[in-house]
Protein backbone atom coordinates (compact mmCIF):
# COMPACT_ATOMS: atom_id res chain seq x y z
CA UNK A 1 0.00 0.00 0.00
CA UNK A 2 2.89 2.46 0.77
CA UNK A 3 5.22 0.79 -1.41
CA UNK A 4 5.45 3.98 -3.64
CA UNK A 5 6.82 5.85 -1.31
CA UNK A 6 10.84 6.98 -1.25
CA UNK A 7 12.52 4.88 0.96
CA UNK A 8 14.59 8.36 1.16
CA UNK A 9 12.05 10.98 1.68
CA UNK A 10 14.51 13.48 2.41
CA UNK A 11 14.96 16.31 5.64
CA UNK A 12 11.82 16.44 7.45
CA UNK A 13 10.21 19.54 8.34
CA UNK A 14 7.07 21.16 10.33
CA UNK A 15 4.76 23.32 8.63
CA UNK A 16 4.19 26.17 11.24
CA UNK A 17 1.40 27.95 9.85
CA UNK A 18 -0.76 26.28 12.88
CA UNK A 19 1.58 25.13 15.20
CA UNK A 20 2.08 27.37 18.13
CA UNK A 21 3.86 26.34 21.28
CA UNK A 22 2.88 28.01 24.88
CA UNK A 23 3.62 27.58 28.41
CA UNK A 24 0.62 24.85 29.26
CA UNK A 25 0.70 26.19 32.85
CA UNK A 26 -0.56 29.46 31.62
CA UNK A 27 -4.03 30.07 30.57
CA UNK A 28 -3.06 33.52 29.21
CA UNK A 29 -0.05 32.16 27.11
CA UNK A 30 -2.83 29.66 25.93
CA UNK A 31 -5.24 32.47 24.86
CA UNK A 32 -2.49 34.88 23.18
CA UNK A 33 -1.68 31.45 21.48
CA UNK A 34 -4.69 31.29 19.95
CA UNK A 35 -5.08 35.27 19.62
CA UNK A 36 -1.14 34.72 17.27
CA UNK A 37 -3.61 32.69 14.85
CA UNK A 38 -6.64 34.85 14.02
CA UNK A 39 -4.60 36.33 11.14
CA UNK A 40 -5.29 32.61 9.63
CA UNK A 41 -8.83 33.34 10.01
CA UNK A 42 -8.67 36.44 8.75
CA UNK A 43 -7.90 35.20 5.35
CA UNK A 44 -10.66 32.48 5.73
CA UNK A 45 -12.89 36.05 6.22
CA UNK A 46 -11.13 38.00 3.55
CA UNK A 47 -12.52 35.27 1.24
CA UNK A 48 -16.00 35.07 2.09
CA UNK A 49 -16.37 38.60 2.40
CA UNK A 50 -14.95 39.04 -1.48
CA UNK A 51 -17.09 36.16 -3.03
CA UNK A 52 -20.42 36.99 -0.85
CA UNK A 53 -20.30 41.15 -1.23
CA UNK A 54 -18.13 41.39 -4.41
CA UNK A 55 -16.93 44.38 -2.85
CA UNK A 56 -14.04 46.49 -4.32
CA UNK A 57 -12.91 47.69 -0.75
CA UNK A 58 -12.62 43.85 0.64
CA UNK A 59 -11.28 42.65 -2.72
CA UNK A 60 -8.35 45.52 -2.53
CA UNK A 61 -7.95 45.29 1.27
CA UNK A 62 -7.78 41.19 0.52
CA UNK A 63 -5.04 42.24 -2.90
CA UNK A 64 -3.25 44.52 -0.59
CA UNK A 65 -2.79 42.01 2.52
CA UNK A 66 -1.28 39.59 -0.16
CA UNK A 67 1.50 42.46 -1.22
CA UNK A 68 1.85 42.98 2.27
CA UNK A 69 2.97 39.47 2.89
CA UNK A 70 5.01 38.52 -0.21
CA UNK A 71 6.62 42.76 0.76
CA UNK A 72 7.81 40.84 4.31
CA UNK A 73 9.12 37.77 2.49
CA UNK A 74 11.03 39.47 0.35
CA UNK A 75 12.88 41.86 3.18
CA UNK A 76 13.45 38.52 5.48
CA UNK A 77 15.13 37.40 2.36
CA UNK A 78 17.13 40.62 2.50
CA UNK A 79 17.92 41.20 5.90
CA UNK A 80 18.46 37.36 7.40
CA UNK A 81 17.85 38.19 10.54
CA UNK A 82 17.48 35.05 13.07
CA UNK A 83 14.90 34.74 15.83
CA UNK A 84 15.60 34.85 19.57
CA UNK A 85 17.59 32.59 20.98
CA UNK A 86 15.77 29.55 21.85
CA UNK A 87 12.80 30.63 19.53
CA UNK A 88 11.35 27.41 17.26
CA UNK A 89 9.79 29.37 14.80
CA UNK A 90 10.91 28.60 11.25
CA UNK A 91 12.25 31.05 9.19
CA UNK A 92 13.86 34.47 9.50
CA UNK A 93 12.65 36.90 11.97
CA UNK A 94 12.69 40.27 10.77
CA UNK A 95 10.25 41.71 10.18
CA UNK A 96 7.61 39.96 12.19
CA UNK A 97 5.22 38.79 9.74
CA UNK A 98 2.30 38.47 11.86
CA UNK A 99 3.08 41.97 13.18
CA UNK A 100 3.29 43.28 9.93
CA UNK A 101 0.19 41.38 8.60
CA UNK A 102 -1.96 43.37 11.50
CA UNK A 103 -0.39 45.93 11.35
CA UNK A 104 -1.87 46.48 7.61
CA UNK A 105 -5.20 45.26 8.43
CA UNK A 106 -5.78 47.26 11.42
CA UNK A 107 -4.83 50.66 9.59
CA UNK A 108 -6.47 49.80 6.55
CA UNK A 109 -9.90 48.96 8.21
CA UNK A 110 -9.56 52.15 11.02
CA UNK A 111 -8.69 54.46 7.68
CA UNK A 112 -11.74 53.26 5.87
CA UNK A 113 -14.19 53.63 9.31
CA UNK A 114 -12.71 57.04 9.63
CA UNK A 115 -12.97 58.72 6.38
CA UNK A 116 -15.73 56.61 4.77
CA UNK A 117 -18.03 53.97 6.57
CA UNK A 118 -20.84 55.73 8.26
CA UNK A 119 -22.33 53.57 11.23
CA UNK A 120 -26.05 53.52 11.63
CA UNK A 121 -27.30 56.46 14.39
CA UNK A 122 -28.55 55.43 18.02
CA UNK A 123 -30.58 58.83 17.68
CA UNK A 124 -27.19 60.64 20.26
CA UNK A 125 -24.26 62.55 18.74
CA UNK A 126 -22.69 61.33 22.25
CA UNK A 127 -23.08 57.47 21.89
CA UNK A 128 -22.74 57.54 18.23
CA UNK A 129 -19.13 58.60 18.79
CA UNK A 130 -18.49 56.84 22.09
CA UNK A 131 -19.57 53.77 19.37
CA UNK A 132 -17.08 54.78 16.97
CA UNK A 133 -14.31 55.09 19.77
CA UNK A 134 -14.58 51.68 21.02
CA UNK A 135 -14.51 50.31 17.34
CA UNK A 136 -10.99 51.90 17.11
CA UNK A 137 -9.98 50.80 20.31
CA UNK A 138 -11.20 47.12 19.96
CA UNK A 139 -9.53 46.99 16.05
CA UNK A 140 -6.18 48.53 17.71
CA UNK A 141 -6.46 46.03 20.54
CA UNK A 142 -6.57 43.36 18.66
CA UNK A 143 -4.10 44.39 16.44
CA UNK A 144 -1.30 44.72 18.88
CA UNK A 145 -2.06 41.64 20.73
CA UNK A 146 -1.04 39.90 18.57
CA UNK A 147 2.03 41.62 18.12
CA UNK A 148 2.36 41.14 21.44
CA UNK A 149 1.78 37.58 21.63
CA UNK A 150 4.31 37.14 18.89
CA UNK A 151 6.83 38.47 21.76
CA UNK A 152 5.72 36.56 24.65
CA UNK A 153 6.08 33.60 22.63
CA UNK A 154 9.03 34.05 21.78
CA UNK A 155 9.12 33.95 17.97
CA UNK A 156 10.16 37.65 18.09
CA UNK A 157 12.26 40.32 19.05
CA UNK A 158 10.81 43.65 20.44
CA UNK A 159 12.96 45.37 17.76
CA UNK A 160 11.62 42.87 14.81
CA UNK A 161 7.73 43.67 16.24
CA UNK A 162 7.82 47.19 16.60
CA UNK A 163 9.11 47.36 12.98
CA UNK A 164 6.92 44.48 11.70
CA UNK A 165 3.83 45.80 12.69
CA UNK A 166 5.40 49.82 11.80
CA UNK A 167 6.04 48.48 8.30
CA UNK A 168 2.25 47.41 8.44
CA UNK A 169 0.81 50.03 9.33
CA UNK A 170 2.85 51.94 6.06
CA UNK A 171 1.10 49.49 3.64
CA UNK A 172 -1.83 49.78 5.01
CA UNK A 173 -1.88 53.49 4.99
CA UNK A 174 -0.31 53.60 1.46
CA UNK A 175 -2.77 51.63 0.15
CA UNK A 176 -5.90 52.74 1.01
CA UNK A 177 -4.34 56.22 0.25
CA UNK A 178 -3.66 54.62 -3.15
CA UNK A 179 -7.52 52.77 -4.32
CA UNK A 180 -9.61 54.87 -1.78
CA UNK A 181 -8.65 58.23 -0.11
CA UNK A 182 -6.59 59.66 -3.30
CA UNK A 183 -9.83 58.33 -6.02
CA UNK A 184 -12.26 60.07 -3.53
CA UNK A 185 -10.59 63.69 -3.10
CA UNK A 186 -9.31 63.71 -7.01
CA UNK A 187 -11.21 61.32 -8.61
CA UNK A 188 -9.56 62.95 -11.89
CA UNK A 189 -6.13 61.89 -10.79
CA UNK A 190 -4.33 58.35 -12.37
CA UNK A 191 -5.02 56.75 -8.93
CA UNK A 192 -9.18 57.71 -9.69
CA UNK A 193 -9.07 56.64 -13.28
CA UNK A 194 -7.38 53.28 -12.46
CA UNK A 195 -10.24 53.02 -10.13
CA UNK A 196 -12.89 53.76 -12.31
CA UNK A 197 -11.44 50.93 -14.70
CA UNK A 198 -11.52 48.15 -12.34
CA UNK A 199 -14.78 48.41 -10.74
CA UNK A 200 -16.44 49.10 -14.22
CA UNK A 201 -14.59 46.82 -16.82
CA UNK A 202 -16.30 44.13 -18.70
CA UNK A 203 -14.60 41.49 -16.47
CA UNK A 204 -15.51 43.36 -13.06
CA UNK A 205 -18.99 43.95 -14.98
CA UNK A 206 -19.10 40.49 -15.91
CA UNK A 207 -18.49 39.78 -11.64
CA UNK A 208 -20.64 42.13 -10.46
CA UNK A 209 -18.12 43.56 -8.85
CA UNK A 210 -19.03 47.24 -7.05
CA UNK A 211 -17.93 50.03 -4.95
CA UNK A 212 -20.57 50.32 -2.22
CA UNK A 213 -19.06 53.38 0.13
CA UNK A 214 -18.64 55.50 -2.96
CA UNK A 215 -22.75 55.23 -3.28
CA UNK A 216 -23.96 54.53 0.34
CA UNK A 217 -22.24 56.23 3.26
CA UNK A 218 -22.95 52.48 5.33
CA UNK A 219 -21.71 50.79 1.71
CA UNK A 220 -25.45 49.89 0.91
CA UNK A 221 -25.97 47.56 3.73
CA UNK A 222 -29.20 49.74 5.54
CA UNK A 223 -30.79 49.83 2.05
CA UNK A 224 -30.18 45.71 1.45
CA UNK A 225 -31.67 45.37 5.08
CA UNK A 226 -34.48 47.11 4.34
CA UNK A 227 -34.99 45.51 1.30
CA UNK A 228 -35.41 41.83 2.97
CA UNK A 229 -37.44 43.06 5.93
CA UNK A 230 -40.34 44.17 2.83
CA UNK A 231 -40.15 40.93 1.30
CA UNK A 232 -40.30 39.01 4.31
CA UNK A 233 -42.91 41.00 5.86
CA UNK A 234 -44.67 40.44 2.86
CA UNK A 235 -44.17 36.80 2.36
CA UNK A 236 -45.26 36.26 6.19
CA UNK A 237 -48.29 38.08 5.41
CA UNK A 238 -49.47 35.96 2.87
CA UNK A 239 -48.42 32.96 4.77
CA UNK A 240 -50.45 34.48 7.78
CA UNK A 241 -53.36 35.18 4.91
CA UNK A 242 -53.44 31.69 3.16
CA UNK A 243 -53.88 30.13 7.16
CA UNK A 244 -57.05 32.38 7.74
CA UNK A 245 -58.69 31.20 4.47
């Protein structure tokens, strides 16, 4: 049955995408354990957000997290900087790549809350920005947790962190820059014409792809809301009809 297999595989190696080791004494190195994997998830969410909302926002946030990573490869390449002593990561360790990949994401998505999305009102100027507030706070917090955790695991130096998630937070400030701010303030500019082209091509036509915060203050998601609760209010109302005959 395994007959087809090298008798000489080769150097063995661990693939530590998913493999995190923590102090099993500690419940808190357990949790930042698992907090050092949510980018993972992230990329599960990236994914269904793109395919379910064919959003140009997600899908450029999604393109842009991609750059980010294969930018970090390329400088661990450059600078070959080990991990701390004793670390069992794989790899090269600056710049943190998990730092960095938050980093992006959690400017990228506070940029985009600030200048664009457009939370629905609780009726009070006062908790509609104490709302806002904690959203910043809670994105930042998670953020540098997991920088953190990448430090109290010991994969990383403070120095490769700090400049991991620092290089981060450049990409993701460049980029939205780039495909939203720049497009929105001088949508004349090359930046707002390369927009134009890629949410309204015949391919990105052919996707339905759109750009729901350049309509829609809340990206459209109020109007789609309202839009079910009709239908279903209707639909229950002829269900409720048809029992009464």
């Amino acid at each position: 049955m395994f007959g087809s297999h090298s008798a000489n595989p080769g150097p063995q190696t661990s693939l530590d995408l998913t493999h995190v080791l923590y102090d099993d004494n500690s419940l808190f190195s357990l949790a930042l354990a698992l907090v050092t994997l949510s980018p993972i998830l992230l990329m599960a969410a990236y994914a269904s957000l793109a395919v379910q909302t064919r959003e140009f926002l997600v899908i450029i946030m999604w393109a842009g997290q991609f750059a980010n990573e294969g930018f970090n490869w390329i400088l661990k390449r450059i600078y070959k900087e080990d991990r701390p002593d004793g670390s069992l990561g794989n790899g090269y360790g600056f710049p943190s790549s998990h730092s960095q990949y938050m980093g992006y994401f959690s400017t990228f998505l506070i940029c985009h809350l600030y200048f664009r999305h457009r939370f629905a009102s609780t009726g009070s100027p006062f908790f509609d920005q104490l709302w806002r507030i904690i959203v910043y706070v809670a994105v930042s917090a998670w953020g540098l947790s997991v920088a953190y955790s990448r430090y109290h695991l010991q994969y990383h130096t403070p120095y490769q962190i700090m400049w991991g998630y620092g290089i981060g937070v450049v990409c993701g400030a460049a980029c939205y820059g780039c495909f939203e701010l720049i497009p929105r303030v001088r949508p004349n500019s090359p930046m707002g014409r390369l927009k134009v082209f890629l949410v309204s091509n015949p391919v990105s036509t052919w996707l339905q792809i759109r750009d729901g915060w350049a309509i829609w203050p809340d990206g459209g998601r109020e109007g789609e809301w309202k839009r079910w609760k009709a239908e279903w209010d209707r639909q229950r109302q002829l269900l409720e009809e048809k029992r009464s005959q």
